[in-house]
Protein backbone atom coordinates (compact mmCIF):
# COMPACT_ATOMS: atom_id res chain seq x y z
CA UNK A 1 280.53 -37.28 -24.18
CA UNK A 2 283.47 -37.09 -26.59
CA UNK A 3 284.94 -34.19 -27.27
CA UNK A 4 283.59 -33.27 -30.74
CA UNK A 5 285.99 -31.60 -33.90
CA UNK A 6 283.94 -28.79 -34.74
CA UNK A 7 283.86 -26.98 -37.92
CA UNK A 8 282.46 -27.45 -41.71
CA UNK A 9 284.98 -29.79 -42.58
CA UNK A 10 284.96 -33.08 -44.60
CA UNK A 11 282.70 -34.83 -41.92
CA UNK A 12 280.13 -32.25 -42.22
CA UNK A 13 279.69 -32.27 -46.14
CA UNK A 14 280.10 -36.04 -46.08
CA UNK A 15 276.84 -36.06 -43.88
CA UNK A 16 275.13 -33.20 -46.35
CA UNK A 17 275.99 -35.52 -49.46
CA UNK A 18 274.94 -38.60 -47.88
CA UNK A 19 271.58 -36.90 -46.89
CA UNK A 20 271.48 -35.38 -50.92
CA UNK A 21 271.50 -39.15 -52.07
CA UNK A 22 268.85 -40.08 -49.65
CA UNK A 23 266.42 -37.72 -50.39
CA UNK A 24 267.13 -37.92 -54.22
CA UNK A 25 265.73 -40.99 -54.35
CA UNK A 26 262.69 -39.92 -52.64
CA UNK A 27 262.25 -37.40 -55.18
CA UNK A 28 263.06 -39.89 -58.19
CA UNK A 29 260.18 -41.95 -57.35
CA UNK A 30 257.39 -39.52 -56.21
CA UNK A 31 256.13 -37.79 -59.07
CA UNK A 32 255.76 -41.45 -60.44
CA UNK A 33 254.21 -43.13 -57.99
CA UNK A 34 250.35 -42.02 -58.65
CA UNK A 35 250.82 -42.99 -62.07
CA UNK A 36 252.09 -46.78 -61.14
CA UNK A 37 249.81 -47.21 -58.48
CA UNK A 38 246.78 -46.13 -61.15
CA UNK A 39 247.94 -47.77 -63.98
CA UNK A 40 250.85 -50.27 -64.06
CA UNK A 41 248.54 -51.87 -60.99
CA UNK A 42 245.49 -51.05 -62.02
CA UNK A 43 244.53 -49.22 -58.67
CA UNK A 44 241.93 -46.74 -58.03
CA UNK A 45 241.87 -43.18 -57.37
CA UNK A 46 241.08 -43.85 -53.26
CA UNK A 47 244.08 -46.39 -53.98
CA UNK A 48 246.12 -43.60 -55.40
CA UNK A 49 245.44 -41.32 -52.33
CA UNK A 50 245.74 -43.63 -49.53
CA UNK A 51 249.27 -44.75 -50.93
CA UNK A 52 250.42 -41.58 -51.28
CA UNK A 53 248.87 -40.43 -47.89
CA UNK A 54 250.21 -43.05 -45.69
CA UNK A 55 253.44 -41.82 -46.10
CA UNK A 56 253.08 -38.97 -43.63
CA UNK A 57 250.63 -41.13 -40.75
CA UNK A 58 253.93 -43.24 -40.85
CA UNK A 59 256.53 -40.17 -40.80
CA UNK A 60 254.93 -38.59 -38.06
CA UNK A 61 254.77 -42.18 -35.94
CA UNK A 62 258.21 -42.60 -36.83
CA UNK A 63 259.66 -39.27 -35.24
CA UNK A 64 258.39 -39.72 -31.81
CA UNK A 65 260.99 -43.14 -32.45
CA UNK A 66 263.85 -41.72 -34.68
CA UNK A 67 264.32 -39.15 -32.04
CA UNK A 68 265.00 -41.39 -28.97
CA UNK A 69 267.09 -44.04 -31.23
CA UNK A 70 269.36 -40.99 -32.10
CA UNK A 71 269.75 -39.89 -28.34
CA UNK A 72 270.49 -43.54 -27.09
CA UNK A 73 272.21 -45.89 -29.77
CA UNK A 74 274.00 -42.45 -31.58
CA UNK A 75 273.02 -40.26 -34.60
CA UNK A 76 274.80 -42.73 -36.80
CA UNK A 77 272.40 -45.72 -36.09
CA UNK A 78 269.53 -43.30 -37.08
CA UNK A 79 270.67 -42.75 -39.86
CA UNK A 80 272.04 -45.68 -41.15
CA UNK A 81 267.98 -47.41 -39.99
CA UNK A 82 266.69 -44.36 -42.20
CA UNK A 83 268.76 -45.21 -45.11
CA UNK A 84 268.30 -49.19 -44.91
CA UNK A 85 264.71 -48.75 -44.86
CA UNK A 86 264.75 -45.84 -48.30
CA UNK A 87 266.93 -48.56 -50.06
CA UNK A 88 263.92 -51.37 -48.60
CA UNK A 89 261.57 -49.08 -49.85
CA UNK A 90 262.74 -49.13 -53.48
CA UNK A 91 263.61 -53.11 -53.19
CA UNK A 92 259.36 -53.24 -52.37
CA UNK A 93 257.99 -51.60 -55.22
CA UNK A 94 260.22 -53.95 -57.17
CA UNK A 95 259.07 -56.75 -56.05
CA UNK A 96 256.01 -58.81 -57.51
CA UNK A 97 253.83 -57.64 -54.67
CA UNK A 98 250.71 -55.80 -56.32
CA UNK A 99 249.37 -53.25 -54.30
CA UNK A 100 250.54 -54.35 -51.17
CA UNK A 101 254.33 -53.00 -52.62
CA UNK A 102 253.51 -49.75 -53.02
CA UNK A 103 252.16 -49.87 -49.65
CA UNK A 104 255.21 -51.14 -47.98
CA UNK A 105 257.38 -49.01 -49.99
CA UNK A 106 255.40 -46.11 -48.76
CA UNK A 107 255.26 -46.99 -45.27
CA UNK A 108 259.28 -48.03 -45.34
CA UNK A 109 260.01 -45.13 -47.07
CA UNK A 110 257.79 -42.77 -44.14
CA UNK A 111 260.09 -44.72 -41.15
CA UNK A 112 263.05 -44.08 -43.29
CA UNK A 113 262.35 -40.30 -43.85
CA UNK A 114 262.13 -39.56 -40.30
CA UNK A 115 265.21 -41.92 -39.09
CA UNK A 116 267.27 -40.40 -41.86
CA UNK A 117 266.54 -36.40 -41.07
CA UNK A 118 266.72 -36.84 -37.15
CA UNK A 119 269.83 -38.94 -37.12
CA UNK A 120 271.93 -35.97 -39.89
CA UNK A 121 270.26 -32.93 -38.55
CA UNK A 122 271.00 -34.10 -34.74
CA UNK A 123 274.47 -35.21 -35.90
CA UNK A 124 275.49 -32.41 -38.73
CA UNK A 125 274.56 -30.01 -35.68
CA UNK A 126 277.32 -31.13 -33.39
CA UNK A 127 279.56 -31.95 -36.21
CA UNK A 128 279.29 -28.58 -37.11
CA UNK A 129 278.78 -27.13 -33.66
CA UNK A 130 275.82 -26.12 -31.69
CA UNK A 131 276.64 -22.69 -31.76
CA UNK A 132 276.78 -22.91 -35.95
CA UNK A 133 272.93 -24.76 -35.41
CA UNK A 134 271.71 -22.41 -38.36
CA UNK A 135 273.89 -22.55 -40.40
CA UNK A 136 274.23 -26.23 -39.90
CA UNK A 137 270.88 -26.89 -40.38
CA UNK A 138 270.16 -25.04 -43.62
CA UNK A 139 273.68 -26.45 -45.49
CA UNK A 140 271.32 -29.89 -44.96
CA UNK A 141 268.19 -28.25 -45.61
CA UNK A 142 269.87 -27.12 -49.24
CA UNK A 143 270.90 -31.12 -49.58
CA UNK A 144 267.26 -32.15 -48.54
CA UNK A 145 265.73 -30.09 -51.31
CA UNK A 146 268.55 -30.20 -53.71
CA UNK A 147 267.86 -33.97 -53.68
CA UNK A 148 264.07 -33.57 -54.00
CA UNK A 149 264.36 -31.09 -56.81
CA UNK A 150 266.36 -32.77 -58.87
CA UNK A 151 264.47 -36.27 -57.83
CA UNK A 152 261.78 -35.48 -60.77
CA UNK A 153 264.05 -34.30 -63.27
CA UNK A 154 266.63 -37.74 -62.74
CA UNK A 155 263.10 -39.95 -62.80
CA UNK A 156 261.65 -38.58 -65.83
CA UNK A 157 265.06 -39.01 -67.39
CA UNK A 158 265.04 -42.78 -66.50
CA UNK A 159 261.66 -43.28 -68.19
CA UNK A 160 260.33 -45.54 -66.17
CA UNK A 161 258.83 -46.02 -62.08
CA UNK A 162 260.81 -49.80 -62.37
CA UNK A 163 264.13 -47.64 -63.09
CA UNK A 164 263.09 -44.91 -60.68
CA UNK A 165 262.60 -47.53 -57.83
CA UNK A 166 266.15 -48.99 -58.82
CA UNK A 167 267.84 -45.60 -58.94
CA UNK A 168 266.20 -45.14 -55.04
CA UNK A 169 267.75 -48.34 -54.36
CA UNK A 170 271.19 -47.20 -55.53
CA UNK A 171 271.34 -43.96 -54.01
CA UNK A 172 269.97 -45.17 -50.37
CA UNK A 173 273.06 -48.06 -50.74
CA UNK A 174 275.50 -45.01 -51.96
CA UNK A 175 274.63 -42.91 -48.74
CA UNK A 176 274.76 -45.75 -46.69
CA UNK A 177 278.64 -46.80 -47.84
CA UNK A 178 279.39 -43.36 -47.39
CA UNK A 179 277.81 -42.77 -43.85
CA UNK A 180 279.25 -46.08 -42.44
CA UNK A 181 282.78 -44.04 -43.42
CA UNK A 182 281.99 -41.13 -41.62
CA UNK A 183 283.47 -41.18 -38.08
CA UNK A 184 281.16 -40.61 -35.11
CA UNK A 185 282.29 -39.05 -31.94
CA UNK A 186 278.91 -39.24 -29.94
CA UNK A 187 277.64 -41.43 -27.28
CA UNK A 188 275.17 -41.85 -25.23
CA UNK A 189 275.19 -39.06 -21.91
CA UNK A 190 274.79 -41.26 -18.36
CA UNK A 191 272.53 -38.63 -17.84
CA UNK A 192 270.24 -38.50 -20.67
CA UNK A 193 267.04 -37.78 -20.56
CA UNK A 194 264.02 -40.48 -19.20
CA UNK A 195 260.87 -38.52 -18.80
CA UNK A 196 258.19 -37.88 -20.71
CA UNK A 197 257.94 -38.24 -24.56
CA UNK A 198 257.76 -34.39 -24.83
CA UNK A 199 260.95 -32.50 -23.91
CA UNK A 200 260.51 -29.34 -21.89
CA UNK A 201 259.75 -26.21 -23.72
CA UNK A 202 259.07 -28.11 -27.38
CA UNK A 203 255.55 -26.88 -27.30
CA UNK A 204 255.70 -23.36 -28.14
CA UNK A 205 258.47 -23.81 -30.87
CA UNK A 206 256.79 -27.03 -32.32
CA UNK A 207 253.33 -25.17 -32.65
CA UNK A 208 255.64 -21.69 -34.70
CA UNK A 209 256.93 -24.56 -36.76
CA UNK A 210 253.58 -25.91 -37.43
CA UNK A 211 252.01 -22.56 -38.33
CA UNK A 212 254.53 -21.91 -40.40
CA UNK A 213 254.45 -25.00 -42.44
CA UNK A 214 250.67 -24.77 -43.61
CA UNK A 215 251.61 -23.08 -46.24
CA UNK A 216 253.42 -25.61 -47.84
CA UNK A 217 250.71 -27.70 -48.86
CA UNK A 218 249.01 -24.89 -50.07
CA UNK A 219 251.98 -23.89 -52.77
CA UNK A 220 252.16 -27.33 -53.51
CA UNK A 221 248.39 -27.99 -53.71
CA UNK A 222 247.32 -25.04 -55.59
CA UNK A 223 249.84 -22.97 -57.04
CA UNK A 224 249.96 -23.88 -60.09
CA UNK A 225 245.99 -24.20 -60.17
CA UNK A 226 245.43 -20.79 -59.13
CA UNK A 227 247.75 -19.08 -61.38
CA UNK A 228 246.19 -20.90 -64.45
CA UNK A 229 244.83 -17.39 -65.66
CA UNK A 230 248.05 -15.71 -65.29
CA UNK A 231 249.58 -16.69 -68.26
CA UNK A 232 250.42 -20.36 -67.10
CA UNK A 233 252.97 -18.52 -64.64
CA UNK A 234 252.12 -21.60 -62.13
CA UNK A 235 255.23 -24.02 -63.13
CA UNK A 236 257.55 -20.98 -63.09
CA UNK A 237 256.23 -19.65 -60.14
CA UNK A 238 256.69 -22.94 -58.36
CA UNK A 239 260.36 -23.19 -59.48
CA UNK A 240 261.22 -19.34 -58.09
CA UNK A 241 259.88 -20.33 -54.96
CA UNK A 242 262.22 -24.09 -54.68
CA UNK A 243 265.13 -22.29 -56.05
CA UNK A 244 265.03 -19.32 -53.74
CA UNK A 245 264.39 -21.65 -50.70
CA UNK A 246 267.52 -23.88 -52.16
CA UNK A 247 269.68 -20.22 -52.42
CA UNK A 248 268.69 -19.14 -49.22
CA UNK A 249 269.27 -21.40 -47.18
CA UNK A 250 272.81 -22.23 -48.27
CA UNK A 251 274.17 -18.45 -48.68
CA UNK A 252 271.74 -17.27 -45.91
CA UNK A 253 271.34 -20.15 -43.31
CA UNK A 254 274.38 -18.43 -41.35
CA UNK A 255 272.26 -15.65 -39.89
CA UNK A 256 270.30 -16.74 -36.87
CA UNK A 257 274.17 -17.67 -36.00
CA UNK A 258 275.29 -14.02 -36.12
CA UNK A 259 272.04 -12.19 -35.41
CA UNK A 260 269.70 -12.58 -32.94
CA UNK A 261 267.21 -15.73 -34.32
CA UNK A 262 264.29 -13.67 -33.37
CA UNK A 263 265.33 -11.12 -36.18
CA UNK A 264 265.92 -13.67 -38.61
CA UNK A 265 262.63 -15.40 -37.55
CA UNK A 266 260.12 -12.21 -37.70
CA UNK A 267 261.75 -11.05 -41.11
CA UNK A 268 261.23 -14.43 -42.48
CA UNK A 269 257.58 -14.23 -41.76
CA UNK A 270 257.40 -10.95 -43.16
CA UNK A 271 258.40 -12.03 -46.57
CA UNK A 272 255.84 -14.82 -46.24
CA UNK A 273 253.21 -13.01 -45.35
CA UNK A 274 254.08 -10.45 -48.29
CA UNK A 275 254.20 -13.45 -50.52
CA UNK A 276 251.19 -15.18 -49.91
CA UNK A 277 249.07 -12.14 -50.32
CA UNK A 278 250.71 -11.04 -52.96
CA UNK A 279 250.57 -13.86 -54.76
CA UNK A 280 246.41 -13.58 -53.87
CA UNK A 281 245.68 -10.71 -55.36
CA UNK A 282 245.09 -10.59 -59.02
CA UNK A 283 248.33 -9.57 -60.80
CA UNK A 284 250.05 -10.48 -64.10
CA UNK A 285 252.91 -13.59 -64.53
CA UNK A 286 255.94 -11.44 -63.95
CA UNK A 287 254.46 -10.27 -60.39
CA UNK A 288 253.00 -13.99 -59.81
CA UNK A 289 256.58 -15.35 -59.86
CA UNK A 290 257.75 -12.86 -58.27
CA UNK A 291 255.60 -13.28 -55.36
CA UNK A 292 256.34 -16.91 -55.35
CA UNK A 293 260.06 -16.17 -54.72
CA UNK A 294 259.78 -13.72 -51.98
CA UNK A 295 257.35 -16.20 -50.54
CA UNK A 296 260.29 -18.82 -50.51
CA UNK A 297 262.53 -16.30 -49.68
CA UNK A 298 260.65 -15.59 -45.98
CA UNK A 299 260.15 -19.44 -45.61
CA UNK A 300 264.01 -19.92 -45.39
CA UNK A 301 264.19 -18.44 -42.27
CA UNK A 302 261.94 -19.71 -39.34
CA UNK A 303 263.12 -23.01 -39.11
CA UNK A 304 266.82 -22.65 -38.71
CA UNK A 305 266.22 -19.82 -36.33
CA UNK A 306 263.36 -21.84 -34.31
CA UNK A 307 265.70 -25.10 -33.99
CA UNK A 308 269.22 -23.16 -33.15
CA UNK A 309 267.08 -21.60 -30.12
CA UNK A 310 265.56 -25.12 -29.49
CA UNK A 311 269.05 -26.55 -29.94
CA UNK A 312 270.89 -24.64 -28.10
CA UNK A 313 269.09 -24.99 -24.82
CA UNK A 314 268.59 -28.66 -25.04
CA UNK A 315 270.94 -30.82 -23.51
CA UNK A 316 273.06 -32.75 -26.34
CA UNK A 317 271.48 -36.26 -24.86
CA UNK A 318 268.16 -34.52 -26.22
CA UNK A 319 269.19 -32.95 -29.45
CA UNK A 320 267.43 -35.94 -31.60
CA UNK A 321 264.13 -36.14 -29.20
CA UNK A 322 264.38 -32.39 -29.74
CA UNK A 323 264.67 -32.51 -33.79
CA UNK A 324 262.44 -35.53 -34.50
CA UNK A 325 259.66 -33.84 -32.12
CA UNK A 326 259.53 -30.43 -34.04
CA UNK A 327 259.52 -32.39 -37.35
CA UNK A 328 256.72 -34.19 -35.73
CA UNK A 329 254.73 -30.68 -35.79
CA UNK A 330 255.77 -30.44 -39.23
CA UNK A 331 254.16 -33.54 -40.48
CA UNK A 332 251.17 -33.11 -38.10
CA UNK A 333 250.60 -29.67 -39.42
CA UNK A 334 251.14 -30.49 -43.46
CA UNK A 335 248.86 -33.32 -42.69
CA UNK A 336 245.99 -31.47 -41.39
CA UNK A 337 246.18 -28.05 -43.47
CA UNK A 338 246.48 -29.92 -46.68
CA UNK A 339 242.70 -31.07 -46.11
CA UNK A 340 241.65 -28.19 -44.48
CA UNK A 341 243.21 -25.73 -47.46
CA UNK A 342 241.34 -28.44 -50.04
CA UNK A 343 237.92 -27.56 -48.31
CA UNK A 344 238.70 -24.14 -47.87
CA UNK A 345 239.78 -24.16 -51.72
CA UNK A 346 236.69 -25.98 -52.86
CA UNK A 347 234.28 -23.72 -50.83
CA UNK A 348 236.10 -20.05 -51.54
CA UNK A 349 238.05 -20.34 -53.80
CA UNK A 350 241.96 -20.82 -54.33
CA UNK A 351 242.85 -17.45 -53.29
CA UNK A 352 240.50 -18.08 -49.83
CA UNK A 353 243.31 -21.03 -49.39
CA UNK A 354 246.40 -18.72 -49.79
CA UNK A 355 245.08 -16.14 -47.72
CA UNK A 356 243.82 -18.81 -44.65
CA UNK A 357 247.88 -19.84 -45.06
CA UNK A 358 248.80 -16.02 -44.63
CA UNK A 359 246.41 -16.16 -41.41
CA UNK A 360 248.84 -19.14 -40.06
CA UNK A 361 252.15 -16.84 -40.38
CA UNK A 362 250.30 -14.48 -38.30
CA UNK A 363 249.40 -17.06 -35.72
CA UNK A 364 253.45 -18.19 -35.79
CA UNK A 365 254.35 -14.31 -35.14
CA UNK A 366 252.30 -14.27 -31.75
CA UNK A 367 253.46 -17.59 -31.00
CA UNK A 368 256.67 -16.65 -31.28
CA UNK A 369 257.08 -14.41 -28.07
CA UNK A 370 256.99 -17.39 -26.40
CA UNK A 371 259.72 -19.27 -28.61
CA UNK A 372 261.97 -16.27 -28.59
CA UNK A 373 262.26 -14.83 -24.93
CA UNK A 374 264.34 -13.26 -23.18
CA UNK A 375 266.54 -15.72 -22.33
CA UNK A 376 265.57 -18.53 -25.37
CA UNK A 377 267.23 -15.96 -27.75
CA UNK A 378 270.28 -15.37 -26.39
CA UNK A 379 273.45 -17.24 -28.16
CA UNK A 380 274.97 -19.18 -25.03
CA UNK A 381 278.93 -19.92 -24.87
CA UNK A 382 278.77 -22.67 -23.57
CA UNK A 383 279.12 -25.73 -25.53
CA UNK A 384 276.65 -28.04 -23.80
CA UNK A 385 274.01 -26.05 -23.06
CA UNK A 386 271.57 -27.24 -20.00
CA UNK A 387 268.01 -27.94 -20.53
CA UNK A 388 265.23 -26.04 -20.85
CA UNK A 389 262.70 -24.72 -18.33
CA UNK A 390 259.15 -25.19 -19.66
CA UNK A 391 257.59 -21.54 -20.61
């Protein structure tokens, strides 16, 4: 392997920008989507759902691929494919194709998602250092939601889900010119890694991240339904809890770096669990948003500290397997905990659904002994860490 040039240079925010353009054209066309599919094609509501939902059956599928394609043909091919197939999405729900466009937009755009984040997380990592994994990770995480927050707001601007798709288009092309600049000093180890799909010792952190994520569809389910009585506080609330995740993560994402990840990790969950109930119990709109800010306060911590641990005992032939398998959990996670929280929600009640996701941060705390060990939570020295015993 090449000797890298470490550091949070030009390379590294070249990669964050690149990833900012990707990702806001995701978020330009989303919130419109629902609306074409309905009306502009005359779908129905099943249509509506099964659009929107095949996105992450085709995200998930495409991780277990993205991660391998990193680790063999170089970060750079993974995410160039990822940002081909975003700029292929918006190019399909321009074309004259019905209802079978929006379908092959979605599905593109699912492949493209999960190419795009394993190839810059794997390569802003070593770009930036493996021993900087935190920090790395949550400087993209702030481009990755940067992009999607501000995806709406550019969208509704344009007016229109034709001019949306276009501006998707546009942006995916934009990254790509700018990543096909970028120099890229891996290749492929003569030792890399030919066994089984799952890499050694994923389990255990996969299954934290996992927990840790069904909250997300909850927030984004229900939040805004559930604080309905509380003076309409759900908007604002929702916007605390982006923003704060957003702040975070870029003036924060440094500390499972400097501290011990564990500490960063069990804090994190802390603030969740805080912010979930909280945000439960009856209270007025002032403590409603406020609860939805701690909330994404906590959730800007687990991840970074999960994948520097992950990242820094994988070998660097396994750092993409190793990303696009824990995003895996991600997807697999949101995916099943957004239907279970919408029968929980219909049954209980909203506040059932919140709490059941404050029952999940628990699981990720006892889960986490075996993430965080004795010797998983060390910060090694060395720059090419060797691979990880199974726990």
């Amino acid at each position: 392997m090449a000797p890298l040039t470490r550091g949070f240079g030009g390379r590294f925010w070249a990669l964050v920008l690149a990833t900012f353009l990707g990702f806001l054209g995701i978020g330009t066309v989303l919130p419109m989507l629902a609306p074409h599919v309905r009306y502009a094609l005359h779908g129905t509501d099943q249509d509506v759902g099964f659009v929107v939902g095949v996105f992450s059956f085709v995200a998930l599928a495409g991780r277990l691929i993205a991660g391998p394609l990193a680790d063999r043909r170089g970060r750079k091919i993974a995410f160039l494919t990822g940002l081909l197939c975003c700029g292929l999405a918006g190019a399909a729900y321009l074309a004259p194709l019905g209802i079978a466009g929006a379908y092959l937009g979605r599905v593109l755009q699912g492949f493209g998602e999960a190419c795009l984040y394993t190839g810059c997380a794997a390569w802003a990592v070593e770009v930036g250092g493996v021993e900087n994994s935190g920090r790395s990770l949550n400087y993209l995480s702030s481009g990755i939601w940067g992009g999607i927050s501000m995806g709406p707001v550019v969208g509704q601007w344009l007016g229109s889900f034709e001019r949306a798709a276009a501006m998707q288009l546009t942006a995916a092309a934009i990254a790509f010119v700018v990543v096909t600049r970028i120099r890229e000093d891996y290749t492929p180890h003569e030792h890399a890694h030919t066994g089984g799909w799952l890499p050694a010792g994923i389990l255990a952190p996969g299954l934290a991240t996992g927990f840790v994520n069904v909250h997300y569809p909850v927030v984004a389910g229900f939040l805004v339904l559930h604080l309905e009585s509380r003076g309409h506080s759900g908007p604002a609330a929702f916007s605390a809890y982006a923003l704060m995740v957003l702040l975070s993560r870029f003036f924060l994402g440094g500390l499972p770096d400097r501290i011990r990840p564990s500490i960063t990790y069990y804090a994190g969950l802390a603030f969740m669990a805080a912010g979930l109930v909280w945000v439960a119990a009856p209270s007025g709109r002032v403590p409603a948003i406020a609860a939805a800010a701690i909330l994404g306060f906590g959730f800007s911590f687990p991840w970074g500290a999960v994948a520097s641990v992950v990242l820094r005992r994988a070998h660097p032939s396994q750092h993409g397997r190793a990303v696009g398998i824990l995003s895996a959990f991600y997807d697999l996670f949101v995916g099943i905990s957004s239907f279970v929280a919408g029968g929980v929600a219909h049954s209980f009640g909203y506040r059932a659904a919140f709490l059941m996701a404050a029952g999940a941060i628990v699981v990720a705390a006892v889960i986490g002994r075996w993430v965080f060990s004795d010797q998983a939570d060390r910060v090694s020295a060395d720059p090419e860490p060797v691979c990880v015993s199974a726990h």
